[in-house]
C-alpha atoms as a PDB file:
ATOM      1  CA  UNK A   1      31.544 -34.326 -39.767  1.00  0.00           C
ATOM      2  CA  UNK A   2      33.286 -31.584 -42.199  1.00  0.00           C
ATOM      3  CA  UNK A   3      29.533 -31.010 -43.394  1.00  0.00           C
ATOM      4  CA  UNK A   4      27.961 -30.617 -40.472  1.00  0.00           C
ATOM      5  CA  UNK A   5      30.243 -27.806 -39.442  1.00  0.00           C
ATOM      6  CA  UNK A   6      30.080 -26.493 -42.322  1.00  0.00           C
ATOM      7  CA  UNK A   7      26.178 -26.261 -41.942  1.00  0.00           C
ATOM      8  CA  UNK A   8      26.449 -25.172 -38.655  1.00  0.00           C
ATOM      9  CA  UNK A   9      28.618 -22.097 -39.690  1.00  0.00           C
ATOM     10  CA  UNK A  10      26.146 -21.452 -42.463  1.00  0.00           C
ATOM     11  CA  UNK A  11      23.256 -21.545 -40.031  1.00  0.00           C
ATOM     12  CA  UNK A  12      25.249 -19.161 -37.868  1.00  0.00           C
ATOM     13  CA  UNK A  13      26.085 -16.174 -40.727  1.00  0.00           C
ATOM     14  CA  UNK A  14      22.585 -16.182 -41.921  1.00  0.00           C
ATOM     15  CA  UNK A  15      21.677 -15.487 -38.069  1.00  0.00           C
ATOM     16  CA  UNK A  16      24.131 -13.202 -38.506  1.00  0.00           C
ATOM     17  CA  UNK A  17      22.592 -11.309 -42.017  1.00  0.00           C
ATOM     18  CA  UNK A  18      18.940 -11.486 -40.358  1.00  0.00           C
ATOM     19  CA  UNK A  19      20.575  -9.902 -37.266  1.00  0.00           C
ATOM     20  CA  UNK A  20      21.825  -7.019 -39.696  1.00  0.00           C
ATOM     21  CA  UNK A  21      18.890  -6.914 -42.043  1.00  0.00           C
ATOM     22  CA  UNK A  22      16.666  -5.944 -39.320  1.00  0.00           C
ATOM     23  CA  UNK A  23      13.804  -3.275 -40.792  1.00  0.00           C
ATOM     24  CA  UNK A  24      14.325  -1.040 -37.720  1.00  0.00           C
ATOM     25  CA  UNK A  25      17.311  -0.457 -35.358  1.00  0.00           C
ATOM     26  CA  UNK A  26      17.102   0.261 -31.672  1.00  0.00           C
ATOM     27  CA  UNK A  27      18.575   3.544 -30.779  1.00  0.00           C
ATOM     28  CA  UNK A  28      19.861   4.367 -27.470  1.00  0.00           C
ATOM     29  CA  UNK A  29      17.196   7.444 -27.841  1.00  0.00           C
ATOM     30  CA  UNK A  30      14.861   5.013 -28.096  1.00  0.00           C
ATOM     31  CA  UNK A  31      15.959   2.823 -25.544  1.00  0.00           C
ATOM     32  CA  UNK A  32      16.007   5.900 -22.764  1.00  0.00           C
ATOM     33  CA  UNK A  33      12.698   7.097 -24.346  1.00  0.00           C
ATOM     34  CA  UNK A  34      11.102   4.013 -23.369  1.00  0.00           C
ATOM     35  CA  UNK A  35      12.664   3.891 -19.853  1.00  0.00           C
ATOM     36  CA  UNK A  36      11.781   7.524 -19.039  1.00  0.00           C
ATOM     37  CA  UNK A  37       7.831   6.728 -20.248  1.00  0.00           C
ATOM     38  CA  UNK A  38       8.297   3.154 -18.114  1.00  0.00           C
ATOM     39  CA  UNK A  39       9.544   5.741 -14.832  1.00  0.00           C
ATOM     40  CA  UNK A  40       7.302   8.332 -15.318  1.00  0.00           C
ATOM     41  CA  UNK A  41       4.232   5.329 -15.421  1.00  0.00           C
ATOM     42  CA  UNK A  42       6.409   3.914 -12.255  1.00  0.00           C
ATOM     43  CA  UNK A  43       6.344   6.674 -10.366  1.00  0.00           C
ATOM     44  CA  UNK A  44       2.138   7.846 -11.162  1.00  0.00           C
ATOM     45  CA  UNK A  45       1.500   4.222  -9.697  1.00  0.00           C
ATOM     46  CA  UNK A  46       3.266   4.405  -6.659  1.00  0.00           C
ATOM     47  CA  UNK A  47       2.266   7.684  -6.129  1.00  0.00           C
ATOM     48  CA  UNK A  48      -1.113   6.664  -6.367  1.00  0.00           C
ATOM     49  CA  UNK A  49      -0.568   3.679  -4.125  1.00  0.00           C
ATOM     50  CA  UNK A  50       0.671   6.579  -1.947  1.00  0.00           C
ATOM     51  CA  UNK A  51      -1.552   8.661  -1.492  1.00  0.00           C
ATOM     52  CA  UNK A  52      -4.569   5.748  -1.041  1.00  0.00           C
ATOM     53  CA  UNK A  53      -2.494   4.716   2.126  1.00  0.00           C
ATOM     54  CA  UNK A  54      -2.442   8.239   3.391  1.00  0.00           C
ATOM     55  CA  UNK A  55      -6.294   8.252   2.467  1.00  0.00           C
ATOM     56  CA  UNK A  56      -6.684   4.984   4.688  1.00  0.00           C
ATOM     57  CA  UNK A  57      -5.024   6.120   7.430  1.00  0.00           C
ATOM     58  CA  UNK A  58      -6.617   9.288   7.833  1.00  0.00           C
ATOM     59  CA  UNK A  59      -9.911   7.266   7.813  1.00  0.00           C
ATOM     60  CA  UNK A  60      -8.534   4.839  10.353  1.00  0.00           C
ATOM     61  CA  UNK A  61      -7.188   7.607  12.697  1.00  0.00           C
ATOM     62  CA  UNK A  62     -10.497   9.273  12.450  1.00  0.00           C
ATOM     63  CA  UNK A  63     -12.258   6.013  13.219  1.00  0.00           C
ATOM     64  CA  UNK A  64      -9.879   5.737  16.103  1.00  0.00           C
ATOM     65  CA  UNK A  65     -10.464   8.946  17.779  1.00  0.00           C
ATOM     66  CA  UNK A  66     -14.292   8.617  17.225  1.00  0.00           C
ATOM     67  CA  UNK A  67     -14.193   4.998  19.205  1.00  0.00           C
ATOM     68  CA  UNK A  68     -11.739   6.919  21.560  1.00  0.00           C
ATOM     69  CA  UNK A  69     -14.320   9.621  22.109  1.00  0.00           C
ATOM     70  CA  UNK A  70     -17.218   6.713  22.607  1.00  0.00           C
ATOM     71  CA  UNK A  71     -15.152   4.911  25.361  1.00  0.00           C
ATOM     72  CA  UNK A  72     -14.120   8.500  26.720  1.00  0.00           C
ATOM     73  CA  UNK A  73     -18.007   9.279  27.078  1.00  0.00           C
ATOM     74  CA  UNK A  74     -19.560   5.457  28.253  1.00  0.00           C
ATOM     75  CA  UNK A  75     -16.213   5.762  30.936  1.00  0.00           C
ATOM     76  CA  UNK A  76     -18.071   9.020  32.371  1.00  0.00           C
ATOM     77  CA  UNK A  77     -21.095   7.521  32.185  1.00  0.00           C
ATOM     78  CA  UNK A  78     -20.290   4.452  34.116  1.00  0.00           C
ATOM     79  CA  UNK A  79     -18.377   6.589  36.415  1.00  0.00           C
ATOM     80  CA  UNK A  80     -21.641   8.712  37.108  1.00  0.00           C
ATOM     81  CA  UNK A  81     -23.570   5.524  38.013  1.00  0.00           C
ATOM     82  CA  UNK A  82     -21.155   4.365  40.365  1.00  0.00           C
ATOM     83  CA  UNK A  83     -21.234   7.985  41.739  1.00  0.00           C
ATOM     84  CA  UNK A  84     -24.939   7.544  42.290  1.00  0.00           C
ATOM     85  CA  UNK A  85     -24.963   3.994  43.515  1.00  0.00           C
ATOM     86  CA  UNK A  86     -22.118   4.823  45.945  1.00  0.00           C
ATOM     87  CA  UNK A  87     -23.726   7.842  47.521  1.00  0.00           C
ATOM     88  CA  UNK A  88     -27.384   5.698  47.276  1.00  0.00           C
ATOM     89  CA  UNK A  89     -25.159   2.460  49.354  1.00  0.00           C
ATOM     90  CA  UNK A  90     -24.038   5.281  51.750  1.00  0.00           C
ATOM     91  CA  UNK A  91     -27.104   7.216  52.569  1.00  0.00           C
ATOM     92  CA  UNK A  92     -28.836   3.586  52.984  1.00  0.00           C
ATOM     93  CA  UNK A  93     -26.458   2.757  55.548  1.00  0.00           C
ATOM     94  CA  UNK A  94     -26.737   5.991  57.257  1.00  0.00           C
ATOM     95  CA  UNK A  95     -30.320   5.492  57.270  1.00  0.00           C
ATOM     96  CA  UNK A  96     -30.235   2.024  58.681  1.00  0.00           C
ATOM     97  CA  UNK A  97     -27.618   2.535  61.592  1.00  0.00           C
ATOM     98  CA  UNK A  98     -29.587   5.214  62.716  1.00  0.00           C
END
């Protein structure tokens, strides 16, 4: 039992020495470096996802006001025909009753 322990403590302080014999050390520098490049990337993405959403929705309120204007324009035009047919039905039964 004694040497397992005493392996396991041995196992532990060479973790240890590797952990301190590393060939580079982290700064905080580095550290914020890294965060301000991972923000900066961040913040080109959304702004591209951004501005393709404005993009779409221009195109769909455009595609919106030109089905707007087509309805607008076959709403006159059925409104004309039943202008014609109405007065056509009424001189008809003028005609007729005379």
């Amino acid at each position: 039992m004694k040497e397992v322990a005493e392996s396991q403590v041995k196992g532990l302080s060479l973790i240890n020495d590797m952990r301190k014999d590393t060939s580079f050390v982290v700064t905080d520098d580095d550290v914020r470096a890294v965060r301000e490049a991972e923000e900066r990337y961040l913040n080109r993405e959304v702004d591209a996802h951004l501005k393709a959403i404005a993009e779409g929705t221009r195109n769909l309120l455009s595609d919106i006001q030109g089905r707007q204007a087509d309805v607008t324009a076959e709403l006159e035009h059925v409104e004309n025909i039943y202008r014609i047919l109405t007065k056509d039905l009424t001189q008809n039964n003028s005609t007729t009753n005379h």
